[in-house]
C-alpha atoms as a PDB file:
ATOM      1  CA  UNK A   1      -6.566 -22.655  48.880  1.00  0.00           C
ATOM      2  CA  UNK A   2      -3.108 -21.526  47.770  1.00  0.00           C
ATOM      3  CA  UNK A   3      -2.577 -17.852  48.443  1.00  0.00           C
ATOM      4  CA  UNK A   4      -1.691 -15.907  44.710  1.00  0.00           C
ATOM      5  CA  UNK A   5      -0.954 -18.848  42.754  1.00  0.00           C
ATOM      6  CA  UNK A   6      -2.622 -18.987  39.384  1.00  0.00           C
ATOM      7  CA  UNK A   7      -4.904 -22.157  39.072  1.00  0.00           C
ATOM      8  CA  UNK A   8      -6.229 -23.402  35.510  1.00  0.00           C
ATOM      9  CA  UNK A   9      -9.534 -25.268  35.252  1.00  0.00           C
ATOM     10  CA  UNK A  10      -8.526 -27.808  32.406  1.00  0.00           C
ATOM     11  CA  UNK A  11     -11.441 -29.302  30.499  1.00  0.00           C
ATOM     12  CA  UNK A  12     -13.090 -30.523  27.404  1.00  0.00           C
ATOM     13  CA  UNK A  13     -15.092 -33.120  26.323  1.00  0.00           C
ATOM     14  CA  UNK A  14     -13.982 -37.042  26.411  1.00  0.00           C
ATOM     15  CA  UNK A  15     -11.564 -38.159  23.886  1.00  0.00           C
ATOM     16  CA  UNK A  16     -10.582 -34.417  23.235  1.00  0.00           C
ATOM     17  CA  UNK A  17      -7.151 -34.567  24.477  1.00  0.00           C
ATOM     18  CA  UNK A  18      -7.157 -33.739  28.257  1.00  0.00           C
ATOM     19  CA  UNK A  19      -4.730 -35.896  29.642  1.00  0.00           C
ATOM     20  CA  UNK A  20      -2.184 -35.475  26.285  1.00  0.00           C
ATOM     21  CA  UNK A  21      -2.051 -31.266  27.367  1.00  0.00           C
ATOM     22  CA  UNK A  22      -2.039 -32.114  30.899  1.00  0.00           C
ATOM     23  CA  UNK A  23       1.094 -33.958  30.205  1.00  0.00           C
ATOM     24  CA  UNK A  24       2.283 -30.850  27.881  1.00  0.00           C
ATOM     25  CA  UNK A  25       1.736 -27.919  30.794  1.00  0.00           C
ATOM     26  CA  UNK A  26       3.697 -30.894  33.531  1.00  0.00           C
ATOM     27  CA  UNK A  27       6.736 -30.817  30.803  1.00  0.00           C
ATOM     28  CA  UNK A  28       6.646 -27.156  31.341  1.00  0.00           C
ATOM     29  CA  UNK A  29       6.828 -27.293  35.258  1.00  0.00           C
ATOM     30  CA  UNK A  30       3.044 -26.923  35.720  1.00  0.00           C
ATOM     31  CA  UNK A  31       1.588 -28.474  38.745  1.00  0.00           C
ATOM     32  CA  UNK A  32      -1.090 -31.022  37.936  1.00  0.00           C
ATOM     33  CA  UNK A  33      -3.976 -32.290  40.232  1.00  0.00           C
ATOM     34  CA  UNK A  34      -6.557 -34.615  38.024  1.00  0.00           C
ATOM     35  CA  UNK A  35      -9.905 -35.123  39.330  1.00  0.00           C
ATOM     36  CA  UNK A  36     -10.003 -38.593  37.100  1.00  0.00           C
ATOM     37  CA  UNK A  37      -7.140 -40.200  38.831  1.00  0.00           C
ATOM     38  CA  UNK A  38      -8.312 -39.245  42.453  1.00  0.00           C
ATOM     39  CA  UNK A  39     -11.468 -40.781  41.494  1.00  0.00           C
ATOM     40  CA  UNK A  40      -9.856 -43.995  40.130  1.00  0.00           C
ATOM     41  CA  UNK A  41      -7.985 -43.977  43.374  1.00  0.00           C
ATOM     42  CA  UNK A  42     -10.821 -43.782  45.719  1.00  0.00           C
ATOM     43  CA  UNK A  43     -12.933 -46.140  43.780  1.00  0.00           C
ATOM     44  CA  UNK A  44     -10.488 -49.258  43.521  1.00  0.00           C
ATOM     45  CA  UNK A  45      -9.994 -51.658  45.974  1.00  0.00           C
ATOM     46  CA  UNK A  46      -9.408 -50.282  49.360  1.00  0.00           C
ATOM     47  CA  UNK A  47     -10.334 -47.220  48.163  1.00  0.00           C
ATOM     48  CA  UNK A  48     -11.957 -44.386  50.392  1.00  0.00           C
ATOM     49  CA  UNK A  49     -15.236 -44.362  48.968  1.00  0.00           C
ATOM     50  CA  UNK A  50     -16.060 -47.866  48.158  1.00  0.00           C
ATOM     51  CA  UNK A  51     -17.739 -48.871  51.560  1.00  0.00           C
ATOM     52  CA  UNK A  52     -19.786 -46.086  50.978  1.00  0.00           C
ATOM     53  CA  UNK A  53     -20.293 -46.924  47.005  1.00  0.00           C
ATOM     54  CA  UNK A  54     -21.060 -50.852  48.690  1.00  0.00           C
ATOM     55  CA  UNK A  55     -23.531 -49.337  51.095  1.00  0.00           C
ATOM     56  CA  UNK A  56     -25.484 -47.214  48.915  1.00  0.00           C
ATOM     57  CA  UNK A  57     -25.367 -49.715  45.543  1.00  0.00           C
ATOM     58  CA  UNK A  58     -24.941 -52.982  46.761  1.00  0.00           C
ATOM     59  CA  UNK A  59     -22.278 -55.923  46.026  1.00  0.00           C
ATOM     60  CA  UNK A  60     -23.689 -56.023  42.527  1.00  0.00           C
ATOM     61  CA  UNK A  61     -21.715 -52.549  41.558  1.00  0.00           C
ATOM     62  CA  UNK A  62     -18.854 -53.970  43.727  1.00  0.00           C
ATOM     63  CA  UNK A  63     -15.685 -56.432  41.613  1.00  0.00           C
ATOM     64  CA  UNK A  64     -14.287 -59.665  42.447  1.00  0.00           C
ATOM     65  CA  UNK A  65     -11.334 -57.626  43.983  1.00  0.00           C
ATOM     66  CA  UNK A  66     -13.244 -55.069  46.098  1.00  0.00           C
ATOM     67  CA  UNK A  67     -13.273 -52.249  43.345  1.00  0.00           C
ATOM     68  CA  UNK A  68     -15.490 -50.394  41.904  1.00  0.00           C
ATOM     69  CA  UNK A  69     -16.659 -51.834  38.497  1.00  0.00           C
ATOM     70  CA  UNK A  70     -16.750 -49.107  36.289  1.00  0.00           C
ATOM     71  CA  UNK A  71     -18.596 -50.572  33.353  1.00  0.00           C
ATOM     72  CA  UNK A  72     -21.780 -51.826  35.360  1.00  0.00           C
ATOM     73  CA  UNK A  73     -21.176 -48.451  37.058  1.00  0.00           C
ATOM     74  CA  UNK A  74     -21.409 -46.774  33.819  1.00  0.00           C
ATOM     75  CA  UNK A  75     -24.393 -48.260  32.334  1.00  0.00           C
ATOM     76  CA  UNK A  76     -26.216 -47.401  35.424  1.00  0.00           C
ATOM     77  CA  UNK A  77     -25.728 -43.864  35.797  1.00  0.00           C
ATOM     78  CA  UNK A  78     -26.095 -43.579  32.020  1.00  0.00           C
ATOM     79  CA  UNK A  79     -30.043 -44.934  32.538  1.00  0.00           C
ATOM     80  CA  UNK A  80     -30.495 -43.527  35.824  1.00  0.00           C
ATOM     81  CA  UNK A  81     -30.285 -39.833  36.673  1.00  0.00           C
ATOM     82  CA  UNK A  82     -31.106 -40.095  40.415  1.00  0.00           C
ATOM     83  CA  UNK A  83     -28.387 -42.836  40.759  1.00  0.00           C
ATOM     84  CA  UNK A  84     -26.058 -40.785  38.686  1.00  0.00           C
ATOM     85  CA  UNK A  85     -27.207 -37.945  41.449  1.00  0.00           C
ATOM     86  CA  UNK A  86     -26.314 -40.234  44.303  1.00  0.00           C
ATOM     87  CA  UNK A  87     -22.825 -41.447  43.117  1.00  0.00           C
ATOM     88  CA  UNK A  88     -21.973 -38.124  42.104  1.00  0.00           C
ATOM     89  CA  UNK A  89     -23.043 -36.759  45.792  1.00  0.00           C
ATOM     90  CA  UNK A  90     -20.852 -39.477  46.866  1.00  0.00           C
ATOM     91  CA  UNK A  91     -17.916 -38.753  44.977  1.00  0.00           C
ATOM     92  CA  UNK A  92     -17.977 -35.520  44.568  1.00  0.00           C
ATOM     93  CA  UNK A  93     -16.903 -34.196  47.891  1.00  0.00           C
ATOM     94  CA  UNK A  94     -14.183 -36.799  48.378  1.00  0.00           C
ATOM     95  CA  UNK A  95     -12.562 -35.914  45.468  1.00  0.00           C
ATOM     96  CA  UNK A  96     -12.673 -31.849  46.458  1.00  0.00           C
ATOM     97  CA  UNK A  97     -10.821 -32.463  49.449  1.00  0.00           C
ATOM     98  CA  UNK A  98      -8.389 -34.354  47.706  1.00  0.00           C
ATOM     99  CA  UNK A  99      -7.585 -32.159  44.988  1.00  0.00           C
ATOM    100  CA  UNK A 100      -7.278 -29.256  47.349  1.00  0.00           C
ATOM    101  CA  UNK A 101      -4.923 -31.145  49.743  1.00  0.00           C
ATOM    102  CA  UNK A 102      -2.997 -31.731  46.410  1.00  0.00           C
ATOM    103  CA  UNK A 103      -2.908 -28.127  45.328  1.00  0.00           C
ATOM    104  CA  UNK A 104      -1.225 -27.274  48.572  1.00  0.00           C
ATOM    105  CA  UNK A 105       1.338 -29.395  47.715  1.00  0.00           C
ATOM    106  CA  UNK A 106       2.100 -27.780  44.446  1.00  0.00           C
ATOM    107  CA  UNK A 107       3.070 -24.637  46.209  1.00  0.00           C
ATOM    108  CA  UNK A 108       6.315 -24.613  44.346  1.00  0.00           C
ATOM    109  CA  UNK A 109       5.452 -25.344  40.868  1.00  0.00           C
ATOM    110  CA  UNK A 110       5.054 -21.636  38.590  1.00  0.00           C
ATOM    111  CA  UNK A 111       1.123 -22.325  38.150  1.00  0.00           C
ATOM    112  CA  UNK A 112      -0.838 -24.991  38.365  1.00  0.00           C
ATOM    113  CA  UNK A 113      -3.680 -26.982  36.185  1.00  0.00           C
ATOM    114  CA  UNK A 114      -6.594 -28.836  37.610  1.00  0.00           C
ATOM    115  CA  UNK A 115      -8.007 -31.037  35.181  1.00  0.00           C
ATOM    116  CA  UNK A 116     -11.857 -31.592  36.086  1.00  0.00           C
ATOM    117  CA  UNK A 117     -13.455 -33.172  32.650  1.00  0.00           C
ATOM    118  CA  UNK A 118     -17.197 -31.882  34.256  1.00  0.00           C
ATOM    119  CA  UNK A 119     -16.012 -28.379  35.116  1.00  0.00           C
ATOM    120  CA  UNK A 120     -18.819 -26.623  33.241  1.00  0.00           C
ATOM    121  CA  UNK A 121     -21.546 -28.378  35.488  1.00  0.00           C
ATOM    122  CA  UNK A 122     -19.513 -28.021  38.734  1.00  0.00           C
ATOM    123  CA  UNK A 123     -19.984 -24.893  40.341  1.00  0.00           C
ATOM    124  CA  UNK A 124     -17.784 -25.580  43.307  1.00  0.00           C
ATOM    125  CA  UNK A 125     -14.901 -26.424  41.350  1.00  0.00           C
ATOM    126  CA  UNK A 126     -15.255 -23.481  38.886  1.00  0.00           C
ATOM    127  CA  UNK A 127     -14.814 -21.299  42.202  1.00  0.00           C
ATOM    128  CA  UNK A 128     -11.289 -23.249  42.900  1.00  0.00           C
ATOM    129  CA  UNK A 129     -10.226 -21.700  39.125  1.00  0.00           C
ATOM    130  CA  UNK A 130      -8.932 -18.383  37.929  1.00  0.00           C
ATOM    131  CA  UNK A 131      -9.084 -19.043  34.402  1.00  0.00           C
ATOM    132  CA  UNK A 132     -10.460 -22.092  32.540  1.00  0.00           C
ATOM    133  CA  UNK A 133      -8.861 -23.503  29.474  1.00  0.00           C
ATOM    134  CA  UNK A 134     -10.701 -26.061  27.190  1.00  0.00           C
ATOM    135  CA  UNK A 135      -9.313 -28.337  25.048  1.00  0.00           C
ATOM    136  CA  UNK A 136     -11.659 -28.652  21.915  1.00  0.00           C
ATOM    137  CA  UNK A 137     -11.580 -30.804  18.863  1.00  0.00           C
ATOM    138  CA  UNK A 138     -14.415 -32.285  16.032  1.00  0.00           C
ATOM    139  CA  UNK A 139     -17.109 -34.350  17.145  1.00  0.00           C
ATOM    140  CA  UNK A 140     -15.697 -37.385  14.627  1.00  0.00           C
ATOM    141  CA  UNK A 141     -11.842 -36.907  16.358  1.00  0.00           C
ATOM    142  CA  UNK A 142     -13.500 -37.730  19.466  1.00  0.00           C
ATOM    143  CA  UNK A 143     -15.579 -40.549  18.663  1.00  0.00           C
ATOM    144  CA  UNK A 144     -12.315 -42.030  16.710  1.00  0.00           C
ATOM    145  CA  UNK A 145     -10.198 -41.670  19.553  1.00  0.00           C
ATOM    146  CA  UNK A 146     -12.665 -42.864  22.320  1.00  0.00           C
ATOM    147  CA  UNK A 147     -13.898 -45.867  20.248  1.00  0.00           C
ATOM    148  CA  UNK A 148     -10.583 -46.863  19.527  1.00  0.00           C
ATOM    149  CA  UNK A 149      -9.212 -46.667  23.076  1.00  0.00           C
ATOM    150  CA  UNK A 150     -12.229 -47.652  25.481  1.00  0.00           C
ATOM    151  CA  UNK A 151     -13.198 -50.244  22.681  1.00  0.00           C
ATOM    152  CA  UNK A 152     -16.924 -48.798  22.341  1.00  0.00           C
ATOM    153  CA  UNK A 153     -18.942 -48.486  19.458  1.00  0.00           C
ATOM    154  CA  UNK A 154     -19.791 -45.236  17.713  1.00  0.00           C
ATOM    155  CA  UNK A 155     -23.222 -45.337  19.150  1.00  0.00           C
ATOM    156  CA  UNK A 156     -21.925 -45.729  22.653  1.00  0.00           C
ATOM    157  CA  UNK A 157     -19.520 -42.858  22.273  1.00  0.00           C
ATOM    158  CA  UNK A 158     -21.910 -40.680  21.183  1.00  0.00           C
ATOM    159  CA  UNK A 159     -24.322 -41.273  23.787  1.00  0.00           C
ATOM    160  CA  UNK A 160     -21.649 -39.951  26.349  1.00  0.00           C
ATOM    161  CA  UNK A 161     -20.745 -36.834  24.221  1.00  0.00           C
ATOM    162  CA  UNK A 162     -24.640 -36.180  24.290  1.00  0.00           C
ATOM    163  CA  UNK A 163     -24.975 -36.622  28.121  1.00  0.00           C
ATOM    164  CA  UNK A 164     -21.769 -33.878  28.712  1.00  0.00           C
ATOM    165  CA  UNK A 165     -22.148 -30.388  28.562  1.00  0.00           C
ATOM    166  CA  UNK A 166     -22.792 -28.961  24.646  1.00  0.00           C
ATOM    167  CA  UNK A 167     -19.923 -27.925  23.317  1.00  0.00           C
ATOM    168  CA  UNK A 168     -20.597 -24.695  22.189  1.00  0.00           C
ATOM    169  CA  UNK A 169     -21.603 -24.155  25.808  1.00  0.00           C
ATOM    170  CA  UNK A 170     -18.261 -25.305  27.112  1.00  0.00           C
ATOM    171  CA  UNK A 171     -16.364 -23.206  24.614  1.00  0.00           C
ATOM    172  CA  UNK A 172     -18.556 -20.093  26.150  1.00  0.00           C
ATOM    173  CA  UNK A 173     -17.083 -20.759  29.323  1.00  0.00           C
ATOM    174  CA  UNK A 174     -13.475 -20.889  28.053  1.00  0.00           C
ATOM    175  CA  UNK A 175     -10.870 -18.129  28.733  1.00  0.00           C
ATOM    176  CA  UNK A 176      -8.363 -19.920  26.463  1.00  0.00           C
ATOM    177  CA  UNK A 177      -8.533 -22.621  24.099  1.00  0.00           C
ATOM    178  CA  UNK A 178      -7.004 -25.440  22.775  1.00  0.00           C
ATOM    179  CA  UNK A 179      -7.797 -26.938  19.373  1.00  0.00           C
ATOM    180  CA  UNK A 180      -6.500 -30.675  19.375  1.00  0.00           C
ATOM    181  CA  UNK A 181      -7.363 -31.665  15.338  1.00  0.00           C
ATOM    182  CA  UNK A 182      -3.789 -31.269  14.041  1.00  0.00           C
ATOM    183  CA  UNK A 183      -1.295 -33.573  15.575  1.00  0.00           C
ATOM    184  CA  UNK A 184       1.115 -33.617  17.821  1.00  0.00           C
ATOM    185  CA  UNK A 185       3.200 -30.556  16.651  1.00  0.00           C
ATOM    186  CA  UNK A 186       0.464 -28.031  17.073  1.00  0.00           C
ATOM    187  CA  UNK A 187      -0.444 -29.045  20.186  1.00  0.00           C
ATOM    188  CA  UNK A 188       2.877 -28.643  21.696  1.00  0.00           C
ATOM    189  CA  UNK A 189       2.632 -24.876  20.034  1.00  0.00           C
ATOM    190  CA  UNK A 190      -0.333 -23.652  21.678  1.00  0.00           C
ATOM    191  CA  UNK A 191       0.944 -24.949  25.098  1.00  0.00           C
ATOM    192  CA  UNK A 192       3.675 -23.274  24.926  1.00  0.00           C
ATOM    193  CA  UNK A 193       2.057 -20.214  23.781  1.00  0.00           C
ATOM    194  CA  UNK A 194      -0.245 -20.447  26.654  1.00  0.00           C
ATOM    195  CA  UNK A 195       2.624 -21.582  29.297  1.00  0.00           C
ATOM    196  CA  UNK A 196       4.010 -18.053  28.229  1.00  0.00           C
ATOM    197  CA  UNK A 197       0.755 -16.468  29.172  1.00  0.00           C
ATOM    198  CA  UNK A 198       0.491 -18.078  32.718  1.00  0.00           C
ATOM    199  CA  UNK A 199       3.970 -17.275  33.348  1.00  0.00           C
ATOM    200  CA  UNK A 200       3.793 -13.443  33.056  1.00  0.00           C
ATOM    201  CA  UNK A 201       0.046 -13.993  34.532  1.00  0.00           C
ATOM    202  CA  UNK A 202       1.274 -15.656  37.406  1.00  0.00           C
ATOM    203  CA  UNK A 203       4.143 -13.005  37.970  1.00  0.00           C
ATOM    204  CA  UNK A 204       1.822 -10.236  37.690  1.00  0.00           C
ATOM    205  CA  UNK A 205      -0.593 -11.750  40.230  1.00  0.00           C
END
């Protein structure tokens, strides 16, 4: 790991604004590693884990173009906990190692955020964190966004937000928050609020 530089554990719940802050704290000089797009790496064709993903699921989980496909993926692990389990020990490791070889990278950036939506339920990325920062919003914001953007129904969204981590548990875990209900302008507020924070945090570390 990076010796003395602050590291954020960025999370919340889907469709609660992740990747929007993410792209705040960057703006701000942040470093950013995101667990989401080193899984969408190695799961797309040519990707490091899909021989692996081929070998332990079959062709059937596999696309026309060699990558993983995510929505047959999805509706698996969704009615399947051990194959959830068996992607996840699959995955899980791969994407560690890349997001630390990224962190060392970031060695010049002020602080850095790593963005890991399941932080609350992953123990071994909770120990890569000093501080972890959720981004919160209503139950209805998220299903509005999420449906809107994956194209899912309501019933479909809320199935996921049932399967991740309450969120009263995830706020529990939270060192700072962000509340993502009221636009654009507010958001950019708190992050710079909080980019103040990390500053003098990370220059009295």
């Amino acid at each position: 790991m990076i010796q003395d530089k602050l590291i954020i554990g960025l999370t919340g719940g889907i469709g609660s604004g992740k990747s929007t802050v993410a792209g705040l704290f960057a703006e701000h000089g942040a470093g950013i590693v995101d667990t989401d797009a080193i899984a969408h790496r190695l799961t797309r064709a040519g990707g490091e884990a899909m021989v692996a993903i081929r070998a332990t699921f079959g062709s059937g989980y596999i696309t026309e173009d060699g990558a993983l496909d995510r929505a047959k993926m999805r509706g698996l692990v969704f009615s399947d906990a051990p194959a959830k389990q068996r992607l996840e020990l699959l995955l899980h490791p791969l994407i560690r190692e890349q997001a630390k070889a990224q962190l060392q990278q970031l060695e010049a950036n002020p602080y850095i955020m790593l963005v890991v939506p399941l932080l609350p339920e992953s123990p071994a990325f909770r120990q890569m964190v000093q501080r972890v920062l959720v981004v919160d919003c209503d139950e209805n914001t998220q299903i509005a966004r999420v449906a809107g953007r994956n194209k899912m129904t309501e019933a479909e969204v809320r199935a996921i937000i049932a399967r991740q981590t309450p969120r009263a548990e995830r706020l529990q875990l939270a060192d700072d928050v962000i509340h993502n209900d009221a636009g654009l302008n507010s958001l950019s507020e708190q992050v710079v609020a909080l980019h103040e924070c990390y500053l003098n945090k990370q220059n009295n570390h």
